[in-house]
PDB file of N, CA and C in Angstrom:
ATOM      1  N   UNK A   1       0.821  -1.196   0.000  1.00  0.00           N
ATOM      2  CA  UNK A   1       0.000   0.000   0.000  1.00  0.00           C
ATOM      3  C   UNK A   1       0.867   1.262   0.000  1.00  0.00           C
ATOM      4  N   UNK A   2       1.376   1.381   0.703  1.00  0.00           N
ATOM      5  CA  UNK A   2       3.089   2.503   1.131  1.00  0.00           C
ATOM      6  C   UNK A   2       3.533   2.671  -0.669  1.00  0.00           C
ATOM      7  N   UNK A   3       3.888   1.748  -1.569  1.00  0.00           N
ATOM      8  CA  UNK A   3       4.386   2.258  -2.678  1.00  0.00           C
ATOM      9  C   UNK A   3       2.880   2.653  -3.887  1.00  0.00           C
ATOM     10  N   UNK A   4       1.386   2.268  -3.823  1.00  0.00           N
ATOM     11  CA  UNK A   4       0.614   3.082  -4.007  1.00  0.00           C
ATOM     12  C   UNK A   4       0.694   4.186  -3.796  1.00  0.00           C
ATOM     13  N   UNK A   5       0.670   4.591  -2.709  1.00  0.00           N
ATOM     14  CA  UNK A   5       0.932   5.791  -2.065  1.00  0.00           C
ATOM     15  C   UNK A   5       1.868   6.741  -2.640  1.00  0.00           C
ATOM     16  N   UNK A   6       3.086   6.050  -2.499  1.00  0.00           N
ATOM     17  CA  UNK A   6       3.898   7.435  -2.940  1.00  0.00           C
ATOM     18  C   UNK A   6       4.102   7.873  -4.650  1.00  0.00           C
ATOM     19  N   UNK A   7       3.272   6.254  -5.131  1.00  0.00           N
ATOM     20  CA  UNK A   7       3.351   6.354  -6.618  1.00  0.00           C
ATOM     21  C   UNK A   7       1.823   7.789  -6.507  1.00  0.00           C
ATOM     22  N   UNK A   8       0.992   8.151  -5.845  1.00  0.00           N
ATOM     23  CA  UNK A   8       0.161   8.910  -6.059  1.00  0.00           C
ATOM     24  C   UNK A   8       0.976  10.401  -5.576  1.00  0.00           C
ATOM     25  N   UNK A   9       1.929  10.004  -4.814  1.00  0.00           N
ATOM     26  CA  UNK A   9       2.062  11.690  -4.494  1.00  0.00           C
ATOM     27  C   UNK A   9       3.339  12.058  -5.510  1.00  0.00           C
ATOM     28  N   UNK A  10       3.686  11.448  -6.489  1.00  0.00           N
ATOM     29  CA  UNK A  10       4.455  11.293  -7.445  1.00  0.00           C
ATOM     30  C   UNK A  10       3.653  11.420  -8.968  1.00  0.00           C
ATOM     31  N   UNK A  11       2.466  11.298  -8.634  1.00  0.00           N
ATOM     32  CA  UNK A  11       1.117  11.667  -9.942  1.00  0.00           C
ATOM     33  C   UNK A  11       1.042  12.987  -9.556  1.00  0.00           C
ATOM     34  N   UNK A  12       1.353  13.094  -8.077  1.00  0.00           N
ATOM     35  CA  UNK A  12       0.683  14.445  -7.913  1.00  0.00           C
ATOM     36  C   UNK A  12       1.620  15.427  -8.539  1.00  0.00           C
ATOM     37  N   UNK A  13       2.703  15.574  -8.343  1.00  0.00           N
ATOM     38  CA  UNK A  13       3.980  16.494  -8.182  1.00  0.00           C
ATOM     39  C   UNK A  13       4.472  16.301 -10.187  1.00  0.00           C
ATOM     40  N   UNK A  14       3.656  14.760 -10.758  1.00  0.00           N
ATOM     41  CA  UNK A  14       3.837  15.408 -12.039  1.00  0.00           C
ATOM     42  C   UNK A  14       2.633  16.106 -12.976  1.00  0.00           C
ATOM     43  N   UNK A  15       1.576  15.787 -12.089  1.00  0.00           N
ATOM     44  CA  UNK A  15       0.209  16.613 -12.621  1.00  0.00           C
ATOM     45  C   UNK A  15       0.683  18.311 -12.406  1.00  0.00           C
ATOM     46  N   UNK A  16       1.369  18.492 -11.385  1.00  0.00           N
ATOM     47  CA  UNK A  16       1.667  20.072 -11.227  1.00  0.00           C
ATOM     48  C   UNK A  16       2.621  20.441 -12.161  1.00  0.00           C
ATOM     49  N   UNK A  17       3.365  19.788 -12.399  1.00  0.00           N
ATOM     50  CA  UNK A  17       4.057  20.157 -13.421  1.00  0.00           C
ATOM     51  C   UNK A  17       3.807  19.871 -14.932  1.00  0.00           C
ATOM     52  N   UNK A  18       2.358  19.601 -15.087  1.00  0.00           N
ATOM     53  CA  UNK A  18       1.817  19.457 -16.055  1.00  0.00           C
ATOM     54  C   UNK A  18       0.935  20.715 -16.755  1.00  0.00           C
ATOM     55  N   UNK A  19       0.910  21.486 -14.992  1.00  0.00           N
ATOM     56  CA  UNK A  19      -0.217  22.922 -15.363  1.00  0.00           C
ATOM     57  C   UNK A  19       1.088  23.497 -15.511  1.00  0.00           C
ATOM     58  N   UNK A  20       2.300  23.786 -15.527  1.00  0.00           N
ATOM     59  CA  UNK A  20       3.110  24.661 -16.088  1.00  0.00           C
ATOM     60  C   UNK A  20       3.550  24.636 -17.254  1.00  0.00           C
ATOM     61  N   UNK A  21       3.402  23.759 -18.216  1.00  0.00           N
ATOM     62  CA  UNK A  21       3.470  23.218 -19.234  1.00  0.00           C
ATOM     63  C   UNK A  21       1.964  23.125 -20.405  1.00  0.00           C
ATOM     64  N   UNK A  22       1.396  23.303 -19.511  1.00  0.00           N
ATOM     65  CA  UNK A  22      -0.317  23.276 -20.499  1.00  0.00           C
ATOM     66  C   UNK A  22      -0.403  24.821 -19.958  1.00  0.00           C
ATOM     67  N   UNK A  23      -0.077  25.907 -19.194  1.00  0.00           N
ATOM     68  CA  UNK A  23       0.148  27.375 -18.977  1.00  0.00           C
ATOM     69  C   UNK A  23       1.017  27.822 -20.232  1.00  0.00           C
ATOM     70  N   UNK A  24       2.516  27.100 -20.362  1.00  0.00           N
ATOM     71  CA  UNK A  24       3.301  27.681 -21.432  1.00  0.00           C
ATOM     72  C   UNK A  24       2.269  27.682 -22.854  1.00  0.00           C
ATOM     73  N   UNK A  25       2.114  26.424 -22.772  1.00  0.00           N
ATOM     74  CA  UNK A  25       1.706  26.024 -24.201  1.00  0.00           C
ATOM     75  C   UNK A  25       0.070  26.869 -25.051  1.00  0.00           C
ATOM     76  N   UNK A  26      -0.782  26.960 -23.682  1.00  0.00           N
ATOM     77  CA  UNK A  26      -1.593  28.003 -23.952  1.00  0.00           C
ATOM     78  C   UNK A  26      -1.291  28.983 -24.331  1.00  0.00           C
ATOM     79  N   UNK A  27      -0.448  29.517 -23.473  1.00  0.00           N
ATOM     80  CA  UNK A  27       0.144  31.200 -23.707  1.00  0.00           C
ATOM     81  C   UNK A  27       0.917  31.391 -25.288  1.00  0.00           C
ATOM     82  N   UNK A  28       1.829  30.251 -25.582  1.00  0.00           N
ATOM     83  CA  UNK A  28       2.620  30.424 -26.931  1.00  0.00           C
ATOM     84  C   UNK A  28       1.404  29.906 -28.188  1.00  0.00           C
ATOM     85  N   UNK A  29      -0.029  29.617 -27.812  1.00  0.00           N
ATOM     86  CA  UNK A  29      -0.957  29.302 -29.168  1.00  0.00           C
ATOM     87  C   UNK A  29      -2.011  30.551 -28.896  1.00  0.00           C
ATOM     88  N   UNK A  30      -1.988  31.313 -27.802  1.00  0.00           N
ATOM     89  CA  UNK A  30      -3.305  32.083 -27.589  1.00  0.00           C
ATOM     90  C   UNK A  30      -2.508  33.062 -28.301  1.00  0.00           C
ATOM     91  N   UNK A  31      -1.586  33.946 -27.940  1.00  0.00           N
ATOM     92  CA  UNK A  31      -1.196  35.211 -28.305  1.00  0.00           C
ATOM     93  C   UNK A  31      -1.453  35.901 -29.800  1.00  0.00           C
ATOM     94  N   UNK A  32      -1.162  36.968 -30.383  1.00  0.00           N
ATOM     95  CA  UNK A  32      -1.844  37.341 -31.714  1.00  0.00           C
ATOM     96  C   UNK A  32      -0.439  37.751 -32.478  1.00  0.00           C
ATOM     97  N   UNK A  33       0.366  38.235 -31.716  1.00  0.00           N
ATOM     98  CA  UNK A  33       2.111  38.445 -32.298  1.00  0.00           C
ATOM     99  C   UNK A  33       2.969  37.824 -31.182  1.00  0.00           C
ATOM    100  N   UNK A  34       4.241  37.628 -31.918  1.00  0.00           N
ATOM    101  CA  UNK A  34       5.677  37.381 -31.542  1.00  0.00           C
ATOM    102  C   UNK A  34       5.146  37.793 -29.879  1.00  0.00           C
ATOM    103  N   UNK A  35       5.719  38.967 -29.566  1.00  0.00           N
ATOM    104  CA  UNK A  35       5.295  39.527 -28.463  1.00  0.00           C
ATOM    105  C   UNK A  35       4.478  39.214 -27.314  1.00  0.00           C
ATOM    106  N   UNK A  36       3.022  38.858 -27.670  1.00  0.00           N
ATOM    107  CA  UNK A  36       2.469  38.380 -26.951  1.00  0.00           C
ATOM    108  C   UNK A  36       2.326  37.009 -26.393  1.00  0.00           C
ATOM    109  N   UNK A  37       2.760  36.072 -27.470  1.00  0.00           N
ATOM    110  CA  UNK A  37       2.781  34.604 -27.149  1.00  0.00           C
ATOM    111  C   UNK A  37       4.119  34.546 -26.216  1.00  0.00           C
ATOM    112  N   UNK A  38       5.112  35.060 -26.541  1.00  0.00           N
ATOM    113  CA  UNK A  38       6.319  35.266 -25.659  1.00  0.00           C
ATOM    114  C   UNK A  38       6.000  35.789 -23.979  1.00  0.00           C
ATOM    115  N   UNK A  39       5.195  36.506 -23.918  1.00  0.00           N
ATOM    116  CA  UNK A  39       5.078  37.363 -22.491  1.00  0.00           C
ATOM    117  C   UNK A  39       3.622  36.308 -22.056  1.00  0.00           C
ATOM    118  N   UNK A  40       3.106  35.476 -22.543  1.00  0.00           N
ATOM    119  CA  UNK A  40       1.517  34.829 -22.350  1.00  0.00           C
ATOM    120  C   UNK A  40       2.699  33.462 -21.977  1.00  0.00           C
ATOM    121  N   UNK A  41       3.074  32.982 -22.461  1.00  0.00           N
ATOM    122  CA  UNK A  41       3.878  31.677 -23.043  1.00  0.00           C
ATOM    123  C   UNK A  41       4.708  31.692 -21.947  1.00  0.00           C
ATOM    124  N   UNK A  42       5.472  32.502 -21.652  1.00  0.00           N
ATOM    125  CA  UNK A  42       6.016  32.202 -20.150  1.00  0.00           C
ATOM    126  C   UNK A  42       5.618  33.398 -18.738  1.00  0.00           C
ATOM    127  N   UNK A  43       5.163  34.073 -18.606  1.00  0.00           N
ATOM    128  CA  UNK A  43       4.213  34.774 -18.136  1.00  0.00           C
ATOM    129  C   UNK A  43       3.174  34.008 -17.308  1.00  0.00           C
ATOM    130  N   UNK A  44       2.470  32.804 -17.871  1.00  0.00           N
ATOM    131  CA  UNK A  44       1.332  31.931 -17.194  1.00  0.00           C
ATOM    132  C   UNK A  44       1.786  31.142 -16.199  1.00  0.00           C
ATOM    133  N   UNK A  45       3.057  30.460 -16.562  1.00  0.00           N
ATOM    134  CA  UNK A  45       3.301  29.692 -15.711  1.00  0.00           C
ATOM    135  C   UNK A  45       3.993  30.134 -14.793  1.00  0.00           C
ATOM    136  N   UNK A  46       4.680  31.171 -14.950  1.00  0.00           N
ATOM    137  CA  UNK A  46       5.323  31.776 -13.554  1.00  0.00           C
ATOM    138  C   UNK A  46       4.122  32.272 -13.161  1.00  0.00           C
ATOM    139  N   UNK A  47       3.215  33.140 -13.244  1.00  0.00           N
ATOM    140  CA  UNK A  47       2.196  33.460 -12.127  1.00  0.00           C
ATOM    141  C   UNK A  47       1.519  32.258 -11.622  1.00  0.00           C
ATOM    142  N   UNK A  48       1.158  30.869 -12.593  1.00  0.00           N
ATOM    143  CA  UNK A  48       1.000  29.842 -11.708  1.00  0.00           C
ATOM    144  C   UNK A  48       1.623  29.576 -10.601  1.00  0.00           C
ATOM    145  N   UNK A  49       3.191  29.208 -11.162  1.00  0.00           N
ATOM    146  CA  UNK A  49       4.186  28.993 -10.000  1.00  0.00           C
ATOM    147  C   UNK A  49       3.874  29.980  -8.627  1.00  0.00           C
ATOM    148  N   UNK A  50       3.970  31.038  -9.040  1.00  0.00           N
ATOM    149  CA  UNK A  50       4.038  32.069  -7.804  1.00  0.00           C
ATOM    150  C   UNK A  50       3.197  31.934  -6.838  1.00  0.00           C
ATOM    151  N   UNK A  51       1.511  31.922  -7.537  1.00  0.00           N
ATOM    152  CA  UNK A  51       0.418  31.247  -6.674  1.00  0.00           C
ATOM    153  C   UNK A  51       0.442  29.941  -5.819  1.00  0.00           C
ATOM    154  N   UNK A  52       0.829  28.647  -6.439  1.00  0.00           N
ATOM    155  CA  UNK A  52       0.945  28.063  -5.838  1.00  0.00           C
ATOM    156  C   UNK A  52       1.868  27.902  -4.677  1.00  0.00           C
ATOM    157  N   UNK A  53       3.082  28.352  -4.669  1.00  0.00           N
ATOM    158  CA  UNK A  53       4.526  28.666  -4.172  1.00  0.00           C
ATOM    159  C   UNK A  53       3.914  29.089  -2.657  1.00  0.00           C
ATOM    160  N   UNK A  54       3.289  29.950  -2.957  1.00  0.00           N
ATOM    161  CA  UNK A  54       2.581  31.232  -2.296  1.00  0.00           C
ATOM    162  C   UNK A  54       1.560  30.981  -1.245  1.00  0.00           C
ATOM    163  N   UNK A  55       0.668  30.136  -1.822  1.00  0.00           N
ATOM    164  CA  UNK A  55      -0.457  29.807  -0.975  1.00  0.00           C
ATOM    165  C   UNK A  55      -0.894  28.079  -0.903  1.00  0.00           C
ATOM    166  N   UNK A  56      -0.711  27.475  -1.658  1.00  0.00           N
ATOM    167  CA  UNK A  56      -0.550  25.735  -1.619  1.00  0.00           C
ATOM    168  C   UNK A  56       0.668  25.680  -0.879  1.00  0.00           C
ATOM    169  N   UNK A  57       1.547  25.812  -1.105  1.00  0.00           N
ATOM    170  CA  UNK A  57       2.973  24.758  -0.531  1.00  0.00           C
ATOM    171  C   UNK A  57       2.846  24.089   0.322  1.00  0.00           C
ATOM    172  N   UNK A  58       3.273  23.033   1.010  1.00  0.00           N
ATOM    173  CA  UNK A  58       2.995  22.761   2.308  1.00  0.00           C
ATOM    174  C   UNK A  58       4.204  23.403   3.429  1.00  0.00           C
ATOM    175  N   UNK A  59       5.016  23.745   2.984  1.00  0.00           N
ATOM    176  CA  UNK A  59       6.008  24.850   3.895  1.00  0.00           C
ATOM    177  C   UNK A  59       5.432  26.545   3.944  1.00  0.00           C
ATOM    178  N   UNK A  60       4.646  26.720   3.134  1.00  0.00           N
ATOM    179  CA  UNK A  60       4.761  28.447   2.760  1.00  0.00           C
ATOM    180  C   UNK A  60       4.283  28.894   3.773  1.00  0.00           C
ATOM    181  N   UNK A  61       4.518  29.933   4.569  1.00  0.00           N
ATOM    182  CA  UNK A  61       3.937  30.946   5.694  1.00  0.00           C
ATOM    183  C   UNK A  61       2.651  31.085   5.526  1.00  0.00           C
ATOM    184  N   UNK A  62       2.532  31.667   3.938  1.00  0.00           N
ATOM    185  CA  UNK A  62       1.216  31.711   3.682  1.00  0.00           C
ATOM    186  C   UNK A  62      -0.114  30.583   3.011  1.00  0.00           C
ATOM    187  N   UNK A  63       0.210  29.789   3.522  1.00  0.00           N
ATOM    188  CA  UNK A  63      -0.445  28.413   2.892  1.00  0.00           C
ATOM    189  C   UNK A  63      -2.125  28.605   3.396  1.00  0.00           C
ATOM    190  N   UNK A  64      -2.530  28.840   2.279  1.00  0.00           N
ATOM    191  CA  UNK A  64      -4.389  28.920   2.609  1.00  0.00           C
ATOM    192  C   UNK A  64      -4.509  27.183   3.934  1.00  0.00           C
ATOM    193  N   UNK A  65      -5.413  27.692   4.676  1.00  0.00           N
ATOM    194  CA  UNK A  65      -6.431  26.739   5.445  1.00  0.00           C
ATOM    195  C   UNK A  65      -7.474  26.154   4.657  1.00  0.00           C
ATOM    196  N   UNK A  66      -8.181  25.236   5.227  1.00  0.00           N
ATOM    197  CA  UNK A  66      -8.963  24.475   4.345  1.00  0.00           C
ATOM    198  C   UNK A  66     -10.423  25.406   4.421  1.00  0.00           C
ATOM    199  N   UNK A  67     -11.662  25.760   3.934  1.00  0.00           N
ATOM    200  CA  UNK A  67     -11.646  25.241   2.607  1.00  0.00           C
ATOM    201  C   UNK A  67     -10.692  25.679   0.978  1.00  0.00           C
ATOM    202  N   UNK A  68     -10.190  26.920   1.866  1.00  0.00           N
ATOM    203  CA  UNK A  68      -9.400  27.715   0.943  1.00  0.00           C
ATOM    204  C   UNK A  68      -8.493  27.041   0.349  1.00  0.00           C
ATOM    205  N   UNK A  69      -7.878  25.952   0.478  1.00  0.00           N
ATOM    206  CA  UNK A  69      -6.476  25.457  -0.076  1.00  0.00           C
ATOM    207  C   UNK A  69      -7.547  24.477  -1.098  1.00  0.00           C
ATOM    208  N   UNK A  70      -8.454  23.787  -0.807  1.00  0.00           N
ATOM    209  CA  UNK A  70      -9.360  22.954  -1.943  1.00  0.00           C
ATOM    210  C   UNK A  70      -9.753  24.099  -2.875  1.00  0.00           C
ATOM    211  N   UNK A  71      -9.930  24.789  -2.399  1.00  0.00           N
ATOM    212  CA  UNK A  71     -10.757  25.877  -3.683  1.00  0.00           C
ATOM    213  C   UNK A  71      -9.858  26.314  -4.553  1.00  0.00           C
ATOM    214  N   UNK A  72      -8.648  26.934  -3.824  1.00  0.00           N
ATOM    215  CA  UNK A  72      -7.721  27.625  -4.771  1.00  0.00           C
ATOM    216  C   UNK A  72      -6.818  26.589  -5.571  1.00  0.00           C
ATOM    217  N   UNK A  73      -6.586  24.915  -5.458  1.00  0.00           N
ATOM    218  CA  UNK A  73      -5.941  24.492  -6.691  1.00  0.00           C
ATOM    219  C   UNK A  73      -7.352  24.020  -6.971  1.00  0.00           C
ATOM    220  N   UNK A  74      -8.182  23.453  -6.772  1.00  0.00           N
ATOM    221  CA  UNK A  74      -9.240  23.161  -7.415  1.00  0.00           C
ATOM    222  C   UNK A  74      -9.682  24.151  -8.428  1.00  0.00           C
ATOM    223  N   UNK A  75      -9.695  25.192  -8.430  1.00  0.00           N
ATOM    224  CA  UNK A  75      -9.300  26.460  -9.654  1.00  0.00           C
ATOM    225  C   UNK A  75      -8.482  26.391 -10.275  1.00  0.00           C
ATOM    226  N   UNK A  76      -6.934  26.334  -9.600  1.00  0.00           N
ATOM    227  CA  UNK A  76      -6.191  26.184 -10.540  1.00  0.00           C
ATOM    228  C   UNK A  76      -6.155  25.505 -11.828  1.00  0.00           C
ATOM    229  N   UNK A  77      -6.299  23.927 -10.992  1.00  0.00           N
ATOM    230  CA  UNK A  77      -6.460  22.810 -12.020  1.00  0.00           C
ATOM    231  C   UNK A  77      -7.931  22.922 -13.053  1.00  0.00           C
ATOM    232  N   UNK A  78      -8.737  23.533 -12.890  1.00  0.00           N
ATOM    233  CA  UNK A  78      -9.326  23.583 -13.759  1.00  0.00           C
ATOM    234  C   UNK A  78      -9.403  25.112 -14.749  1.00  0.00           C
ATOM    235  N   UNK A  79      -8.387  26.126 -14.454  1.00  0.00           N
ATOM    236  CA  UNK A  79      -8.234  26.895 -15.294  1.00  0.00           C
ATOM    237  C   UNK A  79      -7.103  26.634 -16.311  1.00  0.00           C
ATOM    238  N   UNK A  80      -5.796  25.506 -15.680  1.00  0.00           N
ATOM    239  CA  UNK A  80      -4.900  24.794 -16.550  1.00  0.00           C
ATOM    240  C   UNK A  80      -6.174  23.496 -17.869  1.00  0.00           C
ATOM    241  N   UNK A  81      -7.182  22.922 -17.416  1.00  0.00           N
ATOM    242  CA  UNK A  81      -7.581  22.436 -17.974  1.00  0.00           C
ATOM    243  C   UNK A  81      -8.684  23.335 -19.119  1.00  0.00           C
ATOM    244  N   UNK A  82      -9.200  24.242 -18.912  1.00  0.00           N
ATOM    245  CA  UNK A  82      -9.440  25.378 -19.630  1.00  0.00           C
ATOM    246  C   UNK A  82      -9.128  26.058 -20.802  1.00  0.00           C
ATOM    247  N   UNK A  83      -7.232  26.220 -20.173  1.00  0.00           N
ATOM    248  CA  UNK A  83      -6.618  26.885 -21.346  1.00  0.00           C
ATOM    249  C   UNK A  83      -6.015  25.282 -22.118  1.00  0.00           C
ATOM    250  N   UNK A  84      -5.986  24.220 -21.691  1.00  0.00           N
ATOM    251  CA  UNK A  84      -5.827  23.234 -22.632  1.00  0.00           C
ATOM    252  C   UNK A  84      -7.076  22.732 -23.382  1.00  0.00           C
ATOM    253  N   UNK A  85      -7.978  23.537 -23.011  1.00  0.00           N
ATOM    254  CA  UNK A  85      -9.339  22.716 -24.137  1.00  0.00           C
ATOM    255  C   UNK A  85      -9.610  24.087 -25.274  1.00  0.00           C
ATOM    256  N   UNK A  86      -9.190  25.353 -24.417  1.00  0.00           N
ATOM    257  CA  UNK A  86      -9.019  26.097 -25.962  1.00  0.00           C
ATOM    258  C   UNK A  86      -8.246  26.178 -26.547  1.00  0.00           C
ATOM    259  N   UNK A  87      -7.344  25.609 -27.009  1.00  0.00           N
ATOM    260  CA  UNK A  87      -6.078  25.426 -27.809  1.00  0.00           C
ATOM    261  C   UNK A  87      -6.913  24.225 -28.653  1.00  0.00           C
ATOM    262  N   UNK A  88      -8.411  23.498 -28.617  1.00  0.00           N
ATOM    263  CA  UNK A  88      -8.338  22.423 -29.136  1.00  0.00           C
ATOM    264  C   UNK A  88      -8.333  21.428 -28.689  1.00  0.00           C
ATOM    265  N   UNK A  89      -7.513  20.704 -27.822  1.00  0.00           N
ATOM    266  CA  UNK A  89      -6.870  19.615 -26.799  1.00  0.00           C
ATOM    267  C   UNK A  89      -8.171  19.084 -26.380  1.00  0.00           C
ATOM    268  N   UNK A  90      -9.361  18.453 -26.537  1.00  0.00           N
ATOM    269  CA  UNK A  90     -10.331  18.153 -26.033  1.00  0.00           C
ATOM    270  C   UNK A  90     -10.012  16.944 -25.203  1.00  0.00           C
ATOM    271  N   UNK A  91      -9.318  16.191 -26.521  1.00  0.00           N
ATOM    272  CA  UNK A  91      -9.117  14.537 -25.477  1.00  0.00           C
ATOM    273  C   UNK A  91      -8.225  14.614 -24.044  1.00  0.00           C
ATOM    274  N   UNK A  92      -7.593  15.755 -24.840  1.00  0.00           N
ATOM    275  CA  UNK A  92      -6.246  15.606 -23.997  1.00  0.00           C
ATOM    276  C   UNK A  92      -6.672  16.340 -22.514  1.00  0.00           C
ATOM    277  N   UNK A  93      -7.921  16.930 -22.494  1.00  0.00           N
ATOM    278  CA  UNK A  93      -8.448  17.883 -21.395  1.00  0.00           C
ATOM    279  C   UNK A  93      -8.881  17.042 -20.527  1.00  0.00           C
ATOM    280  N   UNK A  94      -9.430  16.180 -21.123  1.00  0.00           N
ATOM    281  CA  UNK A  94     -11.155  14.830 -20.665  1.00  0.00           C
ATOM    282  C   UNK A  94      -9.970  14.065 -19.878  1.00  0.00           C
ATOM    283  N   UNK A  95      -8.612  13.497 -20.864  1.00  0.00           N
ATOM    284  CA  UNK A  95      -7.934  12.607 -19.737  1.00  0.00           C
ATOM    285  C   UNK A  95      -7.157  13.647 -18.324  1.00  0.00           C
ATOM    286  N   UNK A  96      -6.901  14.748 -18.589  1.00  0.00           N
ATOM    287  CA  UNK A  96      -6.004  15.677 -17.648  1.00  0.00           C
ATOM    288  C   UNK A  96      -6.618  15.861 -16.827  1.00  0.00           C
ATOM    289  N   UNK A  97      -7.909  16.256 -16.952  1.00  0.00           N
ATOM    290  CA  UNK A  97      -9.156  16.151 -15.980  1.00  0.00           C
ATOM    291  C   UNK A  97      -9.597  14.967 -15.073  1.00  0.00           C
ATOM    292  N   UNK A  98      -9.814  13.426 -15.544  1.00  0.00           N
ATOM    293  CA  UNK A  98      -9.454  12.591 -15.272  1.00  0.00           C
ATOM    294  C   UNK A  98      -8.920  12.110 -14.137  1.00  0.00           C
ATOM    295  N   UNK A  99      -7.762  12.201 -14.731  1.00  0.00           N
ATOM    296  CA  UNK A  99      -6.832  11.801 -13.854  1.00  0.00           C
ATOM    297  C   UNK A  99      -6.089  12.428 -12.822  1.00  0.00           C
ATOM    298  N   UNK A 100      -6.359  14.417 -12.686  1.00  0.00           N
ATOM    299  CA  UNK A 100      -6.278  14.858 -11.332  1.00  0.00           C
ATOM    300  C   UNK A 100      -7.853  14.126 -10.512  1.00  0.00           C
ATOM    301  N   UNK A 101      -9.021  14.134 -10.611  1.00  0.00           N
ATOM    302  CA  UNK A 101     -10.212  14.017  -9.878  1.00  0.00           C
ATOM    303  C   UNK A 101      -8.990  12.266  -9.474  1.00  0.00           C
ATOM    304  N   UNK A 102      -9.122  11.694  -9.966  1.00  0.00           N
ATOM    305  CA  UNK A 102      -8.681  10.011  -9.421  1.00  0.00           C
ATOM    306  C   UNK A 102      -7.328  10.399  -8.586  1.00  0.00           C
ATOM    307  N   UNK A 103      -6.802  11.379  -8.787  1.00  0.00           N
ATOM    308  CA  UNK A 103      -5.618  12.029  -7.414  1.00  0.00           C
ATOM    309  C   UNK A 103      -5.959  12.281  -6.443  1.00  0.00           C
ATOM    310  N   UNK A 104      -7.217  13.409  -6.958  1.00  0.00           N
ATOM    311  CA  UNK A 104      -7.380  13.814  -5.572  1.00  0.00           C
ATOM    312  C   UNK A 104      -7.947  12.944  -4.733  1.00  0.00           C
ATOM    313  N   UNK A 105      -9.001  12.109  -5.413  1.00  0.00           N
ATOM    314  CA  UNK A 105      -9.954  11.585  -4.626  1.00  0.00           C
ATOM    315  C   UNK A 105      -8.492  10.488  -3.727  1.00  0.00           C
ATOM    316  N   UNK A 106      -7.700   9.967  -4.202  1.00  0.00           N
ATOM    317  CA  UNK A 106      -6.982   9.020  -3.495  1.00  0.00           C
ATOM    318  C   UNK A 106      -6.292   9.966  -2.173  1.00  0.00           C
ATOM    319  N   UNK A 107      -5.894  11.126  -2.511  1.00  0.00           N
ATOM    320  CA  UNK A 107      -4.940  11.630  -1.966  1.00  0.00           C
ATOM    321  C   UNK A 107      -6.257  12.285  -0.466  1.00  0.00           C
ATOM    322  N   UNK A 108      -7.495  12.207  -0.975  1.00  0.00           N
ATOM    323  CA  UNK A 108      -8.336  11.962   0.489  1.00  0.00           C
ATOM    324  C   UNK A 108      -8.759  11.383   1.090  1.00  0.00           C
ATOM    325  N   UNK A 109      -8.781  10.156   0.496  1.00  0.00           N
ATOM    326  CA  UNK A 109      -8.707   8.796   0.811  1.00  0.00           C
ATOM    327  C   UNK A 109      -7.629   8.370   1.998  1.00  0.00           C
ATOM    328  N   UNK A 110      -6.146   8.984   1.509  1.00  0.00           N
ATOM    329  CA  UNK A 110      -5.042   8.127   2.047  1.00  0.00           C
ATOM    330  C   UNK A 110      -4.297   9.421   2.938  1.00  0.00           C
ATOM    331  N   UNK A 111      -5.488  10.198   2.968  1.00  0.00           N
ATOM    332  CA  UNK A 111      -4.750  11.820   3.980  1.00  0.00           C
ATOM    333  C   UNK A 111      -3.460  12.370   3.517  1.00  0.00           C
ATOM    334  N   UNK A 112      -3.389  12.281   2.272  1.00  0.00           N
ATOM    335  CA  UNK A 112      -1.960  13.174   1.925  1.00  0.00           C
ATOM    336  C   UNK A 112      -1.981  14.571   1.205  1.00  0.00           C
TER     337      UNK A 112
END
């Protein structure tokens, strides 16, 4: 059960690094010039980063309390799934979607 486990908090830590990467990739297909896909394209995912950094971490000073810490990546993750379904990405949304809900639900399951 112990290597379930850490194989989920190891889904978790690459699902997050999946919204920085579906942030870039939005930002470099949304933009209208050079310019903007450049400042959108990496721009998203550092203000992701920052947010989460900020108020998820489990070290940060400022780490939201509950219900606030469910709400605010529960947003997150579905504004990363958002900007991957307007780019097109439908399938790719339905499984990304997916398979955070089967995270989380484990990761309340198994208190992590």
């Amino acid at each position: 059960m112990e290597i379930l486990k850490s194989i989920n908090l190891g889904l978790r830590f690459l699902l997050e690094l999946c919204i920085l990467v579906l942030f870039g990739y939005w930002g470099f297909k949304t933009g209208s010039n050079a310019f903007l896909k450049f400042l959108l394209g990496l721009g998203a995912p550092v203000l992701f980063a920052v947010a989460w950094g900020t108020f998820l971490a489990p070290k940060s000073p400022l780490r939201l309390h509950e219900p606030w810490l469910f709400l605010l990546e529960l947003a997150l993750f579905a504004l990363a799934a958002w900007a991957l379904y307007s780019t097109g990405k439908t399938d790719l949304t339905v499984t990304f979607g997916v398979i955070y809900l089967l995270n989380k639900i484990l990761m309340l399951i198994w208190r992590q």
